[in-house]
C-alpha atoms as a PDB file:
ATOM      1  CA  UNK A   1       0.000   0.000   0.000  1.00  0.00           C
ATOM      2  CA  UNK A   2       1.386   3.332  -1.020  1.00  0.00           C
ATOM      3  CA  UNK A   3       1.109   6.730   0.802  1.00  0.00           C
ATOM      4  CA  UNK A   4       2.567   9.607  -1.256  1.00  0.00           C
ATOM      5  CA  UNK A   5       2.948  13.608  -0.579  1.00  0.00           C
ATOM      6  CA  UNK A   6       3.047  15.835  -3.044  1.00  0.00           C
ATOM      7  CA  UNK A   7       4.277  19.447  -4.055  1.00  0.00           C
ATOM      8  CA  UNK A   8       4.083  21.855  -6.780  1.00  0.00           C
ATOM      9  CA  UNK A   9       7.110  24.206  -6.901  1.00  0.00           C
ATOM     10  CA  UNK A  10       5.957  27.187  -9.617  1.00  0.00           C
ATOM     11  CA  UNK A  11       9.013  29.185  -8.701  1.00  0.00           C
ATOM     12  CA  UNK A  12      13.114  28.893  -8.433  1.00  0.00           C
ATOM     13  CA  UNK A  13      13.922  29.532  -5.044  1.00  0.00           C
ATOM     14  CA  UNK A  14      15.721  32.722  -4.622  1.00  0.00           C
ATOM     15  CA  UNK A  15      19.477  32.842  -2.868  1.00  0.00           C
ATOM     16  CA  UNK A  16      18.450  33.888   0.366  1.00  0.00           C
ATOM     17  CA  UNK A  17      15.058  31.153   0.332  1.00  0.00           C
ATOM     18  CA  UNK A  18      17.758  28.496  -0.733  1.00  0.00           C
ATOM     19  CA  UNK A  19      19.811  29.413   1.988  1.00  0.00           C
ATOM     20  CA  UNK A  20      16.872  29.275   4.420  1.00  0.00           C
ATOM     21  CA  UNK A  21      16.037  25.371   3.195  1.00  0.00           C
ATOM     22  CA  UNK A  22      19.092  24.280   2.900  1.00  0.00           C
ATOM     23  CA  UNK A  23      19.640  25.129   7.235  1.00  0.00           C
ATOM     24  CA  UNK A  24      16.416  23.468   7.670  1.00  0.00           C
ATOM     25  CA  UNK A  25      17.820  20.455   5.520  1.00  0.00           C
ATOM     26  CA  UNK A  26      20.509  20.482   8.078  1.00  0.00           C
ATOM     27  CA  UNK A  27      18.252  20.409  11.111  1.00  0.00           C
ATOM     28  CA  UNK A  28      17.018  17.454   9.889  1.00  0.00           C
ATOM     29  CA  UNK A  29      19.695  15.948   9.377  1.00  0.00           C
ATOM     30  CA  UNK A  30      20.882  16.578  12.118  1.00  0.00           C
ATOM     31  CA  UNK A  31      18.225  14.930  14.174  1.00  0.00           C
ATOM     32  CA  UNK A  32      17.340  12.225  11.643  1.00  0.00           C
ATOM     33  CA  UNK A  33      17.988   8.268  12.376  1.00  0.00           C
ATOM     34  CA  UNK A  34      20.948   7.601   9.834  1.00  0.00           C
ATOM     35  CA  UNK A  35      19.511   3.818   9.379  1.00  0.00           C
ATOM     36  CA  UNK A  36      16.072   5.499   8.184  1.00  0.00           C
ATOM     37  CA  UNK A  37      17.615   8.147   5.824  1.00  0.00           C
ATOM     38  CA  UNK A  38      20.512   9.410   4.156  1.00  0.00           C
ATOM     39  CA  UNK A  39      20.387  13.369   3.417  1.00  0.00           C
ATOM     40  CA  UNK A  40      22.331  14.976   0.845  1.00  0.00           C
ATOM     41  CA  UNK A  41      22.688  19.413   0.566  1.00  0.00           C
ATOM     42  CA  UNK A  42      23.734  21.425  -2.261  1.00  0.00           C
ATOM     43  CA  UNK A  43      23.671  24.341  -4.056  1.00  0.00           C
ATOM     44  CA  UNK A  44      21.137  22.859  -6.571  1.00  0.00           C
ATOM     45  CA  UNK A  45      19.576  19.922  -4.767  1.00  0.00           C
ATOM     46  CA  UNK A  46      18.073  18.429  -1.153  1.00  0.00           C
ATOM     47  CA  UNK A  47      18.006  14.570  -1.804  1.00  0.00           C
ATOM     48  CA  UNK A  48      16.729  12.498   1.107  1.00  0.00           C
ATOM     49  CA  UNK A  49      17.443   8.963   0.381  1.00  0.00           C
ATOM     50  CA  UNK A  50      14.357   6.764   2.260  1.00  0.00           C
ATOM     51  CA  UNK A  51      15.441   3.685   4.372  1.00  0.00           C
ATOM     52  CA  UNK A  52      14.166   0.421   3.474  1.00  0.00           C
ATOM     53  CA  UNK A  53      12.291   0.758  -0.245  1.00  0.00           C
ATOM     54  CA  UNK A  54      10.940   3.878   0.096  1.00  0.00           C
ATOM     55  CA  UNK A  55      11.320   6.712  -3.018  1.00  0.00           C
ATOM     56  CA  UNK A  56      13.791   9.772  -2.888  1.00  0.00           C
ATOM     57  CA  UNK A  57      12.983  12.909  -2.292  1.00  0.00           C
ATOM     58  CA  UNK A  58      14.145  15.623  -4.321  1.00  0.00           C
ATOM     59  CA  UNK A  59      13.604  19.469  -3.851  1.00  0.00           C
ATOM     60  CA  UNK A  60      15.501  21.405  -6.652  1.00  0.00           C
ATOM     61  CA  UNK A  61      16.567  25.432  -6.411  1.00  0.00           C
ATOM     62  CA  UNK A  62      15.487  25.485 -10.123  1.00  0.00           C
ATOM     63  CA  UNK A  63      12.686  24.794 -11.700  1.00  0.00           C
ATOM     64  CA  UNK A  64      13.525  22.252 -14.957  1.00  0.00           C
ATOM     65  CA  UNK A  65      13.419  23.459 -17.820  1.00  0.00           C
ATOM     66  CA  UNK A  66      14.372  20.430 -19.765  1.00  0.00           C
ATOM     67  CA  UNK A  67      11.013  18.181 -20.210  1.00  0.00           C
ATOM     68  CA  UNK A  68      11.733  14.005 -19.727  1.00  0.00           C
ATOM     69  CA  UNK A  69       8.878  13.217 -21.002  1.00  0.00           C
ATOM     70  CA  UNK A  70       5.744  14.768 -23.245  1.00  0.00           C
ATOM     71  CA  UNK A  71       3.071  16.656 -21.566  1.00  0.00           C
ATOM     72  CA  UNK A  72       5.298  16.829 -18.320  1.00  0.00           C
ATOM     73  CA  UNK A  73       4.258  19.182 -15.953  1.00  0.00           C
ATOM     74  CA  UNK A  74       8.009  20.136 -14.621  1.00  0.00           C
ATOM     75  CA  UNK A  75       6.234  21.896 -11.283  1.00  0.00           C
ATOM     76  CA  UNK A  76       5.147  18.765 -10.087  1.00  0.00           C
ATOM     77  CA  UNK A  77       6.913  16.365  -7.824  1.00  0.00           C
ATOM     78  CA  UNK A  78       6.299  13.190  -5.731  1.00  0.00           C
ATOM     79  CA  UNK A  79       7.812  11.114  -3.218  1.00  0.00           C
ATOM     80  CA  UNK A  80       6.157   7.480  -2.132  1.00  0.00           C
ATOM     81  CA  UNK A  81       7.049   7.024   1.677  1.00  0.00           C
ATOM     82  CA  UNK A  82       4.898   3.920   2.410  1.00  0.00           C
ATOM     83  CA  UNK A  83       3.878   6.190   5.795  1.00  0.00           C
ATOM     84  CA  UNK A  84       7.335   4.838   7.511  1.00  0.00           C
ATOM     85  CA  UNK A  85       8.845   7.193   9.818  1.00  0.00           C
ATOM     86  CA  UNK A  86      10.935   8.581   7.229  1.00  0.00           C
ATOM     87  CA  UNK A  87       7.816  10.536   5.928  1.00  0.00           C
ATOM     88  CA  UNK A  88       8.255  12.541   9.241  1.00  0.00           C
ATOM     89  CA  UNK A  89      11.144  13.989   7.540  1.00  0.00           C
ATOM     90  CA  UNK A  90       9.910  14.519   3.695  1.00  0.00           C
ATOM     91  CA  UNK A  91       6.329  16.439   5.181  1.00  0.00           C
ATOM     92  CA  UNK A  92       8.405  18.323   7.984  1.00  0.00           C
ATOM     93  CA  UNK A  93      11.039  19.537   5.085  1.00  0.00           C
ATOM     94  CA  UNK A  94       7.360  20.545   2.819  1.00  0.00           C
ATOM     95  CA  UNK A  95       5.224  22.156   5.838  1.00  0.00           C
ATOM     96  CA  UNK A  96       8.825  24.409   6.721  1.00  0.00           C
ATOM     97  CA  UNK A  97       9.057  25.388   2.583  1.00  0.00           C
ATOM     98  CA  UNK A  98       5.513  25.660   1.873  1.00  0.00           C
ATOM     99  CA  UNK A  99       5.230  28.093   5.476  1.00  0.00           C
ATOM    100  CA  UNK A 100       8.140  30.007   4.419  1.00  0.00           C
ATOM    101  CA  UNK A 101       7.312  30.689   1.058  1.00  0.00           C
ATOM    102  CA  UNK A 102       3.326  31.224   1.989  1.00  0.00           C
ATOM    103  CA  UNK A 103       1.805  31.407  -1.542  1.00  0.00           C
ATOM    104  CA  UNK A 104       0.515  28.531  -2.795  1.00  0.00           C
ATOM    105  CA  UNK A 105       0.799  29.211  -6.403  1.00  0.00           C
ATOM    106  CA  UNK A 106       4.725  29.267  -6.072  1.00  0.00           C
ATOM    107  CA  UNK A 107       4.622  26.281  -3.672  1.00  0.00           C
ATOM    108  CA  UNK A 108       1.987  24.266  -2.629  1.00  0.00           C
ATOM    109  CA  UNK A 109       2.010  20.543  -0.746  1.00  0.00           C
ATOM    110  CA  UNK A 110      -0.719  17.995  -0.035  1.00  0.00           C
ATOM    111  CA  UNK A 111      -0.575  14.184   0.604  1.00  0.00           C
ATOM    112  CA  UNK A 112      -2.266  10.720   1.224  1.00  0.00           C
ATOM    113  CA  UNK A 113      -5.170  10.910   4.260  1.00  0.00           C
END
């Protein structure tokens, strides 16, 4: 059985926002049981690698602008947590963008009841 959250991202974070997510990505990390997930900070990317089987979560500073497939909407992501503790740390990294950025058409989040 799945259990998924979701986020649009309409916008490319700006320097200081980036900076802003990327200290909350470190909180987390901080905090987070290594055996559950495996965080990784740049200046383009947050990747939070689920432990066991769950998906990866991405959160980009940009916006894509190269399509993968046709009819892609490139402001929509994804990330299947199976409702294992390591979703604590994908909706907790959401709920801190989506309340910083307050706007939901430049960020929005929703997931699985």
């Amino acid at each position: 059985m799945g259990y998924t959250n979701y986020w649009h991202q309409y916008i490319n974070f700006t320097d200081d926002q980036w900076k802003q997510i990327k200290h909350e990505a470190d909180y987390i990390d901080g905090i987070a049981d290594t055996n559950l997930v495996d965080i990784e900070i740049t200046d383009k990317h947050i990747i939070f690698n689920g432990n066991p089987g769950c998906e990866t979560f991405l959160l980009e500073k940009n916006i894509p602008t190269e399509l993968e497939y046709e009819n892609q909407d490139p402001s929509f992501y994804f990330c299947k947590t199976r409702a294992l503790t390591y979703d604590i740390y994908v909706w907790h990294m959401l709920v801190f963008v989506a309340g910083m950025i307050n706007d939901t058409n430049k960020f929005s989040i929703s997931r699985d009841a």
